[in-house]
Protein backbone atom coordinates (compact mmCIF):
# COMPACT_ATOMS: atom_id res chain seq x y z
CA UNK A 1 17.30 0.30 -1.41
CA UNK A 2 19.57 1.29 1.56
CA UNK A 3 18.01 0.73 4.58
CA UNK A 4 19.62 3.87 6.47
CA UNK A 5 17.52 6.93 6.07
CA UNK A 6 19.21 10.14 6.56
CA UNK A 7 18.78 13.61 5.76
CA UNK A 8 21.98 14.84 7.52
CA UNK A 9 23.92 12.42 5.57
CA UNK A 10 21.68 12.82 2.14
CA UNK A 11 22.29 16.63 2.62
CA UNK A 12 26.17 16.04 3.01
CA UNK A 13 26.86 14.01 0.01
CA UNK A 14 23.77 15.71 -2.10
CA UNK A 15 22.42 12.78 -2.91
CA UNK A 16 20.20 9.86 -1.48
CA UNK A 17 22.32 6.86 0.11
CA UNK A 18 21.36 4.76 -2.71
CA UNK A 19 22.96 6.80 -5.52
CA UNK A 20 26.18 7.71 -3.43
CA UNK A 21 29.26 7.01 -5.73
CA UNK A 22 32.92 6.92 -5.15
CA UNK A 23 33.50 10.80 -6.15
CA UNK A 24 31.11 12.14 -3.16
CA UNK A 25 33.23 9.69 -0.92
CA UNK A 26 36.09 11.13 -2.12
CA UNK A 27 34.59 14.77 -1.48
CA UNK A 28 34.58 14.06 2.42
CA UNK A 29 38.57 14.48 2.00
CA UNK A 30 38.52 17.03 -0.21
CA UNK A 31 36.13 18.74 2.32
CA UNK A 32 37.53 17.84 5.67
CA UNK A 33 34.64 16.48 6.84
CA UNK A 34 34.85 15.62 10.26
CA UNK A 35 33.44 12.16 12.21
CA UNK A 36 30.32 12.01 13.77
CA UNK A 37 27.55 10.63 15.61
CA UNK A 38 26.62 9.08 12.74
CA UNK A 39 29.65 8.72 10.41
CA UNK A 40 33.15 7.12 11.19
CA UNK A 41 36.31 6.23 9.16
CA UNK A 42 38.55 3.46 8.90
CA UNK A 43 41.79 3.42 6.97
CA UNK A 44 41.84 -0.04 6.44
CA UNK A 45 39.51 -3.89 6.27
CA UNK A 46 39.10 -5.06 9.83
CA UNK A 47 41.32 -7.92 10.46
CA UNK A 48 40.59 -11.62 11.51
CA UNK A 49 41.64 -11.69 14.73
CA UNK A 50 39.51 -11.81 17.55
CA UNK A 51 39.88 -8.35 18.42
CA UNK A 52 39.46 -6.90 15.18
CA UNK A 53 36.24 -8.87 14.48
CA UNK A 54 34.80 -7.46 18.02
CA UNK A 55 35.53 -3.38 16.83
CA UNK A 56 33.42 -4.16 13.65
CA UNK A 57 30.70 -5.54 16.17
CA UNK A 58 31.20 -2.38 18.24
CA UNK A 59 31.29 -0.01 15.82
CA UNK A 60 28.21 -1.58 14.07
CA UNK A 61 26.22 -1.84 17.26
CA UNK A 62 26.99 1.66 18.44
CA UNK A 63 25.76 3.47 15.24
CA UNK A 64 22.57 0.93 15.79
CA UNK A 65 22.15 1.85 19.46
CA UNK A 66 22.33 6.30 18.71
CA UNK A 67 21.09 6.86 15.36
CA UNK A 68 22.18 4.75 12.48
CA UNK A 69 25.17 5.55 10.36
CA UNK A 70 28.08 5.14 8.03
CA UNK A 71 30.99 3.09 9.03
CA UNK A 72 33.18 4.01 6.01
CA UNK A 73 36.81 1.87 5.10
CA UNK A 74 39.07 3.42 2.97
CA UNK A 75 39.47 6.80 4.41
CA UNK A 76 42.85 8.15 6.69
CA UNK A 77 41.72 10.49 9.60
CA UNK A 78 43.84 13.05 10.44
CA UNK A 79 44.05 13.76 14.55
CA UNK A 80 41.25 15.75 14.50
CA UNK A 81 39.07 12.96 13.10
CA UNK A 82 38.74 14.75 10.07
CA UNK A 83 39.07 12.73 6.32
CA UNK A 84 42.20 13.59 5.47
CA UNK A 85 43.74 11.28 2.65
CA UNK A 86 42.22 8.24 0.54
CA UNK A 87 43.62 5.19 0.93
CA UNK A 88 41.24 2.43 -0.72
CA UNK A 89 39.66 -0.91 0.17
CA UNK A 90 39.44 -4.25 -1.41
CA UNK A 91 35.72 -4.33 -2.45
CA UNK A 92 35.48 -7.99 -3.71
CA UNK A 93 32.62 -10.10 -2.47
CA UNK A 94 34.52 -12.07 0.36
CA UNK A 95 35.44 -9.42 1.92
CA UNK A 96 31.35 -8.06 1.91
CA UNK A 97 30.18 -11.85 3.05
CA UNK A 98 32.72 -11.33 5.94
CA UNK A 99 31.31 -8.19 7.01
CA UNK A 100 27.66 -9.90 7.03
CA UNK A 101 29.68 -12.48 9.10
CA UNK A 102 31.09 -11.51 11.61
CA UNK A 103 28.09 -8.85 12.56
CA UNK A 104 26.06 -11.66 12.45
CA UNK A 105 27.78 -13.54 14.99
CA UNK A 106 28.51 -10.96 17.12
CA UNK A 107 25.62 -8.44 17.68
CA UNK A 108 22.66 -9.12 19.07
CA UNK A 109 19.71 -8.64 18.74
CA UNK A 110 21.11 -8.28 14.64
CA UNK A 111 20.50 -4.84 13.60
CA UNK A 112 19.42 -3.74 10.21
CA UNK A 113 22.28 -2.66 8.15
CA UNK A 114 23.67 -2.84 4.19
CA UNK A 115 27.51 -3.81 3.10
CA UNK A 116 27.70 -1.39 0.31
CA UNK A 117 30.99 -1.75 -2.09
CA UNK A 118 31.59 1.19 -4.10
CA UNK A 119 34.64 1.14 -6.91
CA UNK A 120 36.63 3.77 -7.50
CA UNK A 121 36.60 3.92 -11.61
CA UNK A 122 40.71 4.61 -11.30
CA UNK A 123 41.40 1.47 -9.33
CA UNK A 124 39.22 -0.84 -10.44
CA UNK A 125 38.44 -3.82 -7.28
CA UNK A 126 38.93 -1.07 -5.22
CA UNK A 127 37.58 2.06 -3.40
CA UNK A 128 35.68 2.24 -0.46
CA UNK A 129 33.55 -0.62 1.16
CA UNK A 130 30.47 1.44 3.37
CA UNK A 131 28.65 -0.32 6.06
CA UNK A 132 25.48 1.82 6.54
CA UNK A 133 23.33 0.71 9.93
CA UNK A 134 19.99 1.92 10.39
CA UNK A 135 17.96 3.43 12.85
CA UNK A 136 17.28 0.40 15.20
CA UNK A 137 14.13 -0.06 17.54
CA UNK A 138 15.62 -3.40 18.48
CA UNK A 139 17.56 -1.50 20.74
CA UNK A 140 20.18 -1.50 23.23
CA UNK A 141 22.37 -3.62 21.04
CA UNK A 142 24.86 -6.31 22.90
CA UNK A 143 28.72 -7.06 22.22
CA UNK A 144 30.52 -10.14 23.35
CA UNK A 145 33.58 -8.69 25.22
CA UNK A 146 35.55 -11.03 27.49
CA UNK A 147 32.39 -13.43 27.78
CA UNK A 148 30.25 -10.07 29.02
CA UNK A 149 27.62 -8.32 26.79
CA UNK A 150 28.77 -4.82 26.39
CA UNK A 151 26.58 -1.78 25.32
CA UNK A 152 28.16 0.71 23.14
CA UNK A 153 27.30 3.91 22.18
CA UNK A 154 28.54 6.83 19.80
CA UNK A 155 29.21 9.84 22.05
CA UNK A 156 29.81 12.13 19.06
CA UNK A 157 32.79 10.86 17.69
CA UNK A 158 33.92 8.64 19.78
CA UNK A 159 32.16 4.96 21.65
CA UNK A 160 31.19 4.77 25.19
CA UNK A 161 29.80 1.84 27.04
CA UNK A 162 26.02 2.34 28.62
CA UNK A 163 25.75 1.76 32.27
CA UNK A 164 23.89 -0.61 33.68
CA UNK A 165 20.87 2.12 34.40
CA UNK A 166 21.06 2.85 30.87
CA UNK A 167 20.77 -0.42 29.29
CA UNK A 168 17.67 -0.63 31.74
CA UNK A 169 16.06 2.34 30.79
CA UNK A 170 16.80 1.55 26.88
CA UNK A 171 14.79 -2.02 27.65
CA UNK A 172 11.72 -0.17 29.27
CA UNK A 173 11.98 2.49 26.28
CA UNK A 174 11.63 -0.48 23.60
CA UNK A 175 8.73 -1.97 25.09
CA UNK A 176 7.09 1.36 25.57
CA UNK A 177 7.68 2.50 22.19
CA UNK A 178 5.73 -0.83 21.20
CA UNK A 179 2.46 0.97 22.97
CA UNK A 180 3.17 4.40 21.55
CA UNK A 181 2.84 2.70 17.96
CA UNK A 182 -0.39 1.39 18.62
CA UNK A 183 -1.97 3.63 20.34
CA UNK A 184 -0.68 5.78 17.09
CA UNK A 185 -2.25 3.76 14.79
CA UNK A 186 -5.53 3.72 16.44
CA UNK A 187 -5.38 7.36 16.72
CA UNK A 188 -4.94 8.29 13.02
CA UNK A 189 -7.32 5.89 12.42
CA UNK A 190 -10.04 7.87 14.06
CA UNK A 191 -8.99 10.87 12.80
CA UNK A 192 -9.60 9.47 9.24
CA UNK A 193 -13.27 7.85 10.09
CA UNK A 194 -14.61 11.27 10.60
CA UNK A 195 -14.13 12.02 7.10
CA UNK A 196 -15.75 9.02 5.37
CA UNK A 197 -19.65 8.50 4.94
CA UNK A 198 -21.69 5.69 5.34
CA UNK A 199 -25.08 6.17 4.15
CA UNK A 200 -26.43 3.99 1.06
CA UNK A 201 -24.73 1.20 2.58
CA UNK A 202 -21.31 2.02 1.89
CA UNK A 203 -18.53 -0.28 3.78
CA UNK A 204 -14.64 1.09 3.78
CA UNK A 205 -11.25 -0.38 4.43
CA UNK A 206 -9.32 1.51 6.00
CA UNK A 207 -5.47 1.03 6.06
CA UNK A 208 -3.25 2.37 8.49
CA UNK A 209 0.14 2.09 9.01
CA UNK A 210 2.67 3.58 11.70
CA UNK A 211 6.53 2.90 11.34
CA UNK A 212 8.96 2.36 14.64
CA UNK A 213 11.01 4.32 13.65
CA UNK A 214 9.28 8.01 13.15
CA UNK A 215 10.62 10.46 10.33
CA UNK A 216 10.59 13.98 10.36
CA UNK A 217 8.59 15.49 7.29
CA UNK A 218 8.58 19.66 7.09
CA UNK A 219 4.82 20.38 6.17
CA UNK A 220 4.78 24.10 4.13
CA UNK A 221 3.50 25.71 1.11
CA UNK A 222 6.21 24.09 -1.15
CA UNK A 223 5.38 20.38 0.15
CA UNK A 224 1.83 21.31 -0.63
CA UNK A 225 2.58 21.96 -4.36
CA UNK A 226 4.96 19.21 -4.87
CA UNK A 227 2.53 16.82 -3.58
CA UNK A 228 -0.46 18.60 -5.63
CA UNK A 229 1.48 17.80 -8.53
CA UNK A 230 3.09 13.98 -7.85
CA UNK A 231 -0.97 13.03 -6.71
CA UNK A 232 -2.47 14.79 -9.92
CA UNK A 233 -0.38 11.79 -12.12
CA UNK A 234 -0.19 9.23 -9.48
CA UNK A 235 -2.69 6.04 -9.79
CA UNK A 236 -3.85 5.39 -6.29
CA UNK A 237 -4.64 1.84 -6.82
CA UNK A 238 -2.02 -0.89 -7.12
CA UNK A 239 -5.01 -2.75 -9.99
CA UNK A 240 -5.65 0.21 -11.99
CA UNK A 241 -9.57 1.63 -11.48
CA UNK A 242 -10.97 4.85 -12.00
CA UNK A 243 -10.45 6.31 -9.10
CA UNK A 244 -8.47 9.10 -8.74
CA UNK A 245 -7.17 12.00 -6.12
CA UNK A 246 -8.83 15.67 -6.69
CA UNK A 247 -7.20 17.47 -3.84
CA UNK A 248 -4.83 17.95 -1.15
CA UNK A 249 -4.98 19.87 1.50
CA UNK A 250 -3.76 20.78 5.34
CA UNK A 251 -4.95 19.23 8.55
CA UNK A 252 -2.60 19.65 11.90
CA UNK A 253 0.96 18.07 11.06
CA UNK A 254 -0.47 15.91 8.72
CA UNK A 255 -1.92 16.33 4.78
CA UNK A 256 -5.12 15.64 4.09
CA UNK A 257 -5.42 14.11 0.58
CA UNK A 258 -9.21 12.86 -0.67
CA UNK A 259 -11.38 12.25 -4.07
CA UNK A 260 -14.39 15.09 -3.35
CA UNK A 261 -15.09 17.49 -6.30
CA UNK A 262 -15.90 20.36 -3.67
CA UNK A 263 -13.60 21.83 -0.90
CA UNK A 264 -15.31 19.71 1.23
CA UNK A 265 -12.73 16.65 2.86
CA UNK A 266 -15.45 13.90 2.78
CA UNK A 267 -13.93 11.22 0.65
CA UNK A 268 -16.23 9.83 -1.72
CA UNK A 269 -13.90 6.86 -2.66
CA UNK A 270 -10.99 7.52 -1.30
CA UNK A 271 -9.25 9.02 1.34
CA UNK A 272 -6.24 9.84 2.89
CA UNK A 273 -4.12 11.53 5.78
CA UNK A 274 -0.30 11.55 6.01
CA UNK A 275 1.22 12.50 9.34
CA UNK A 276 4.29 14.20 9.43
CA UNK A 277 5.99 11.70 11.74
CA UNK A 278 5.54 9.33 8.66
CA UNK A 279 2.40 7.45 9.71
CA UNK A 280 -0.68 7.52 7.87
CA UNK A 281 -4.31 6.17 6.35
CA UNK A 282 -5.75 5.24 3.54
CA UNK A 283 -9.32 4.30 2.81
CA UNK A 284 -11.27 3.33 0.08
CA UNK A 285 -14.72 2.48 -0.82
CA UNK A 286 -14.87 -1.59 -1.27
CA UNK A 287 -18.70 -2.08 -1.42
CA UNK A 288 -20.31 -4.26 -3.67
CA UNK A 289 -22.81 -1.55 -4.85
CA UNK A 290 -24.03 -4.04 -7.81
CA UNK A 291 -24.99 -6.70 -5.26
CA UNK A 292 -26.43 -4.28 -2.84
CA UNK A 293 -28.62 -2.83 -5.22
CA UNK A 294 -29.84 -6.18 -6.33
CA UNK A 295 -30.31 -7.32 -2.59
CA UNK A 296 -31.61 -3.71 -1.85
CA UNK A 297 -34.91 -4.95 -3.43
CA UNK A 298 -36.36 -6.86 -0.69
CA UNK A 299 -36.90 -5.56 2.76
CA UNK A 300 -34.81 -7.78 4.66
CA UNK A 301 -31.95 -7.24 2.88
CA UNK A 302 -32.36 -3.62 2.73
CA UNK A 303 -29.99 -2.66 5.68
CA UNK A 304 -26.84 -5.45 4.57
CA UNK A 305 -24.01 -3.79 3.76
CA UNK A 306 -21.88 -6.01 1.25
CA UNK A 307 -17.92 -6.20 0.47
CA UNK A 308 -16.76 -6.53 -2.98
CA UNK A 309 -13.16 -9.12 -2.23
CA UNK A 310 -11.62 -7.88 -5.07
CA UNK A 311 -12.25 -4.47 -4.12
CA UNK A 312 -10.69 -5.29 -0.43
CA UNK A 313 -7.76 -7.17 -1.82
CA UNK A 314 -6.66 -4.20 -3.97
CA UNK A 315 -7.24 -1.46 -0.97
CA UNK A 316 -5.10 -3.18 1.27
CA UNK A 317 -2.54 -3.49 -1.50
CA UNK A 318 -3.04 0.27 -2.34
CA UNK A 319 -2.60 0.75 1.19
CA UNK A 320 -0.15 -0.76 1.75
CA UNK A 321 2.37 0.81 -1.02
CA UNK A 322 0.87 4.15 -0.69
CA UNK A 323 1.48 4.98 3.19
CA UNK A 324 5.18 2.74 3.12
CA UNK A 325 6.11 5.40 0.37
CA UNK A 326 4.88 8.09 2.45
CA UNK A 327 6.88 6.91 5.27
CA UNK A 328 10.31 6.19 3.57
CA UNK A 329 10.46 8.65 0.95
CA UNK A 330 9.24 11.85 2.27
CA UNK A 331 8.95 11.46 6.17
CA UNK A 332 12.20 9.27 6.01
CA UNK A 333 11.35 6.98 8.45
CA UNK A 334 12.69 3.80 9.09
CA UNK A 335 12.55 0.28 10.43
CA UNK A 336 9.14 -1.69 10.73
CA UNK A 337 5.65 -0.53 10.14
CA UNK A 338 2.98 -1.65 12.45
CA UNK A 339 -0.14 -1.82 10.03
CA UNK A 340 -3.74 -2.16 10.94
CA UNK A 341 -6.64 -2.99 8.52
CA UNK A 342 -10.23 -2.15 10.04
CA UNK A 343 -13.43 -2.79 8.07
CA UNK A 344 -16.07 0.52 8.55
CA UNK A 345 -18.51 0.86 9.53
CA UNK A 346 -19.42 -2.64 11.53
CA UNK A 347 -21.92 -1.78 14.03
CA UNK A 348 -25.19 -0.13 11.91
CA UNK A 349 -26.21 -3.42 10.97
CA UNK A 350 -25.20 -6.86 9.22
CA UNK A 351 -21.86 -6.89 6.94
CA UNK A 352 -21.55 -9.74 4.29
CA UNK A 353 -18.08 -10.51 2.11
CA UNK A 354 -19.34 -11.21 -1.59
CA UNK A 355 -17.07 -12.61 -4.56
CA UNK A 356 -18.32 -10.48 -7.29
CA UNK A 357 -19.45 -11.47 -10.05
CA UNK A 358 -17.44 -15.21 -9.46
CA UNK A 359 -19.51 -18.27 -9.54
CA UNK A 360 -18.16 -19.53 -5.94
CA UNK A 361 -20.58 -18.75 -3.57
CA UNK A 362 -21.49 -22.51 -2.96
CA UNK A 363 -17.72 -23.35 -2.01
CA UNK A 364 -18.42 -21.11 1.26
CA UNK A 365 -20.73 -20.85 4.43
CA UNK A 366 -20.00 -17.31 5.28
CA UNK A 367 -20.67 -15.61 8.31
CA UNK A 368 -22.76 -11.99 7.92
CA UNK A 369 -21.51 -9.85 10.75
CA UNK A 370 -23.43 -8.59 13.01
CA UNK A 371 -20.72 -7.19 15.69
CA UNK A 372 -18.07 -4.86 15.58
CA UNK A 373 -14.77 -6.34 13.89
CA UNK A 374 -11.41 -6.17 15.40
CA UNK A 375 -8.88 -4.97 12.79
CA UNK A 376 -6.50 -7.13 11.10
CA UNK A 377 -2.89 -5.98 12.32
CA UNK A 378 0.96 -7.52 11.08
CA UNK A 379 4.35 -5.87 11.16
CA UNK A 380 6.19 -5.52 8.42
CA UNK A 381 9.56 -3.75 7.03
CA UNK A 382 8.72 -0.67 5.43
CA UNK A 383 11.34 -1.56 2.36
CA UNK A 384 9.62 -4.52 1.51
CA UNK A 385 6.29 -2.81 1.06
CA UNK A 386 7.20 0.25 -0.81
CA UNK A 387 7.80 -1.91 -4.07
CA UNK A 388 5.28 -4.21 -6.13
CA UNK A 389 6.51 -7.47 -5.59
CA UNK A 390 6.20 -11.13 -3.66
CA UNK A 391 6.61 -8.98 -0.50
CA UNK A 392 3.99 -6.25 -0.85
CA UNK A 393 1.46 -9.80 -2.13
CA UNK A 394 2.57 -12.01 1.23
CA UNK A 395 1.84 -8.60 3.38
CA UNK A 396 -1.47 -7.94 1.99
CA UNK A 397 -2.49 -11.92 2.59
CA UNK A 398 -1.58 -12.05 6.25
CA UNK A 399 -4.03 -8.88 6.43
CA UNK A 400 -6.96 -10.10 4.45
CA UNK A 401 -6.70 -13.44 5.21
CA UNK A 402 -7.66 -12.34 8.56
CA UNK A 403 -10.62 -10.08 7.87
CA UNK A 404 -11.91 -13.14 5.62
CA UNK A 405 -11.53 -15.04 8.85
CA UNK A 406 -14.07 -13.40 10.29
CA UNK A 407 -16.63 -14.21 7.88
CA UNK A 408 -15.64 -17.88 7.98
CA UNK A 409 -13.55 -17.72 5.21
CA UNK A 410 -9.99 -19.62 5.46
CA UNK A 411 -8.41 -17.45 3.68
CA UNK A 412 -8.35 -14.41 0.87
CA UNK A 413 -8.48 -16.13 -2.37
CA UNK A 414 -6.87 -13.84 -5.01
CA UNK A 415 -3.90 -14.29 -3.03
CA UNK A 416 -0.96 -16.60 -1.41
CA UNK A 417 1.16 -16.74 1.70
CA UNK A 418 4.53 -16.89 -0.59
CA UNK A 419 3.54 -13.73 -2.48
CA UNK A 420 1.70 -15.13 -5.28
CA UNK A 421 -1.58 -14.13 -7.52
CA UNK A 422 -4.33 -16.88 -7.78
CA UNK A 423 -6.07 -15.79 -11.19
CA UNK A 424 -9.16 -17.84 -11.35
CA UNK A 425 -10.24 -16.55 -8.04
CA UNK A 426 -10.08 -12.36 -9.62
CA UNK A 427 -13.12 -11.89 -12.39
CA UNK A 428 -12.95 -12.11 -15.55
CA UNK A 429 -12.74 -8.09 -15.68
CA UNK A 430 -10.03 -7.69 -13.38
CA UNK A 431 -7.41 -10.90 -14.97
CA UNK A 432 -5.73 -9.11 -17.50
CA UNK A 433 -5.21 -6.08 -15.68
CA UNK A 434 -3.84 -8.51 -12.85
CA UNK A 435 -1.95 -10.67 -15.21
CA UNK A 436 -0.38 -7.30 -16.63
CA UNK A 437 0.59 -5.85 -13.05
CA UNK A 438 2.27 -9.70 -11.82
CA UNK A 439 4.52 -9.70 -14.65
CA UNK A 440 5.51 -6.29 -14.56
CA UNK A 441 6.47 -6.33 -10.45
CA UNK A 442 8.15 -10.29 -10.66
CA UNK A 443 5.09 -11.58 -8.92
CA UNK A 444 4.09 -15.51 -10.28
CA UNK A 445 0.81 -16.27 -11.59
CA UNK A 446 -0.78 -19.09 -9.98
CA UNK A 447 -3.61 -21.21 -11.64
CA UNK A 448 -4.26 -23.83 -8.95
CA UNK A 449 -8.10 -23.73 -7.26
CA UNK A 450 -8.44 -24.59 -3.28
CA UNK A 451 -9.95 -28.01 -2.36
């Protein structure tokens, strides 16, 4: 998947950056289409000089420092800037690793961007090679010029260099775009609480997630429908259950997506809200109703709310790959996502983590909470979380592996650091479906137990 998001440039070619072939290139000629802020044309493969290698750097870092961008070789300008003739491009690998090169050594910090070769069927080890840079937050990218950093920037068509004001003010707008985030993702993650009940000892995990990079997502009657109809076939759940969503509807910039059988927007399993910036939550039910029943027997237990693992493990997966999607694919946002993980409610009396039905319980000396409990937070690239895989496993570990923490746990143990599945620690119910899921999404199956 191409990092670049872009619905300027998805809308010009009429097709999604990852699908773009050498015909819609070609179109930009037949079309005239002129340079940009966010699109630029080069006749021919930057050289090996010195010079050369510094424009690729400065035409990289100046897409990263406005708005992301094509830098696309193979394509005459005319004096206008417009495309006016096809010329072609060696596409073989070397010439891609020396791209990755050469930006490498000469940007920093290194911003985000895909070398993408695309053939033209008539020429075949030819066409066009693309360089598409994404949206950075890393922001203001540096160029060595004449043993100086330089700032560049795309003023329309054409670079400028930022002042030294500027590159001040685009430090102090990095650092206070790192606040804005999470003081976003605590306040979606209110918003969500108020919709999720906690009597008969019910305990929630609530994923939220806010990207760095904020999309743009038009919220009207025809969104509505279309996401009606993708949630009425779409399993919530990474491990299938049977849980399911029953409704969508509209809440200020934002969907409000839940379980209830009513028009009512208390969740009774599951909840969601997607922002139309591209952040959003996602909570789910992962009480250990069996055990609490059991323990619901005898007075002092009466009040203990319990958490089922498995049932945490698989909501912070869910999470995870439901709100990335939301973020990428329709809000077309891009970059990192800050993501918190908050256990609720944690204040109306003792919390306990259970194993299920798993004959473990002597392994660990677990702590029952008593006390509020700070959320589990990690940062992570949206693309990596969007698809099940190694990624979307090592993600969800960091996250759980510190809510276990809590409870004096040393860490979750259906799952590994590296991105892998530990079956004996999932019940007997839940292995085949896991088994099923790791070798459909490339994840490995690990057998080994914890000392």
């Amino acid at each position: 998947m191409v990092a670049l998001r872009s619905r300027r440039l998805d809308a010009l070619f009429g097709v999604r950056l990852d699908d773009v072939q050498a015909q819609h290139l070609q179109a930009l000629v037949t079309q005239q289409v002129p340079e940009a802020f966010d699109l630029e044309y080069k006749a021919e493969l930057y050289g090996s000089s010195d010079s050369d290698k510094r424009a690729l750097a400065t035409d990289v870092a100046a897409l990263a420092n406005t708005d992301g961008g094509l830098l696309v070789l193979g394509i005459v300008e005319d004096d206008q800037a417009r495309a006016a003739r096809v010329l072609g491009v060696s596409i073989a690998e070397s010439e891609c690793r020396r791209v990755f090169q050469v930006i490498g050594s000469q940007v920093v910090p290194l911003p985000v961007f895909d070398v993408l070769p695309v053939e033209d069927q008539a020429t075949p080890g030819h066409g066009f090679l693309v360089v598409a840079v994404a949206r950075s937050p890393l922001g203001p990218h540096a160029v060595l010029v004449n043993e100086g950093l330089r700032y560049p920037r795309r003023n329309g068509a054409v670079i400028r260099y930022l002042s030294e004001p500027e590159v001040a003010t685009a430090y102090r707008q990095r650092f206070a775009e790192a606040h804005r985030q999470s003081d976003r993702a605590r306040e979606i993650e209110r918003q969500i609480l108020s919709r999720l009940p906690t009597q008969d000892n019910r305990c929630w995990v609530v994923v939220s997630l806010v990207p760095d990079l904020q999309g743009e997502l038009l919220i009207d009657q025809a969104l509505l429908r279309q996401l009606q109809q993708e949630l009425r076939d779409h399993r919530p759940m990474v491990l299938p259950t049977s849980l399911a969503w029953t409704q969508v509807a509209v809440g200020r910039r934002c969907l409000l997506v839940g379980d209830a059988m009513d028009n009512s927007l208390a969740a009774r399993w599951l909840a969601a809200e997607l922002h139309s910036d591209g952040a959003g939550a996602f909570a789910v039910n992962a009480s250990d109703m069996v055990r609490a029943a059991r323990l619901g027997m005898t007075p002092d237990a009466a009040a203990e709310r319990w958490l089922h693992d498995e049932q945490v493990v698989n909501g912070i997966l869910s999470g995870l790959r439901f709100l990335s999607r939301h973020a990428r694919e329709r809000a077309a946002a891009g970059g990192n996502g800050l993501v918190r993980v908050l256990v609720h409610p944690v204040d109306e009396g003792p919390v306990c983590l259970g194993i299920g039905d798993r004959n473990l319980m002597g392994l660990f000396n677990q702590a029952v909470l008593r006390v509020p409990l700070e959320p589990a937070l990690c940062v992570a690239p949206l693309d990596s979380l969007t698809a099940d895989g190694p990624d979307l496993v090592a993600t969800a570990y960091l996250l759980a592996s510190d809510l276990c923490q809590a409870f004096g746990q040393a860490e979750v143990l259906q799952l590994t650091r590296d991105g892998r599945l530990r079956l004996p620690y999932w019940s007997r119910s839940w292995q085949q479906q896991v088994s099923a899921w790791a070798e459909a999404s490339g994840v490995t199956i690990s057998t080994e137990t914890l000392p």
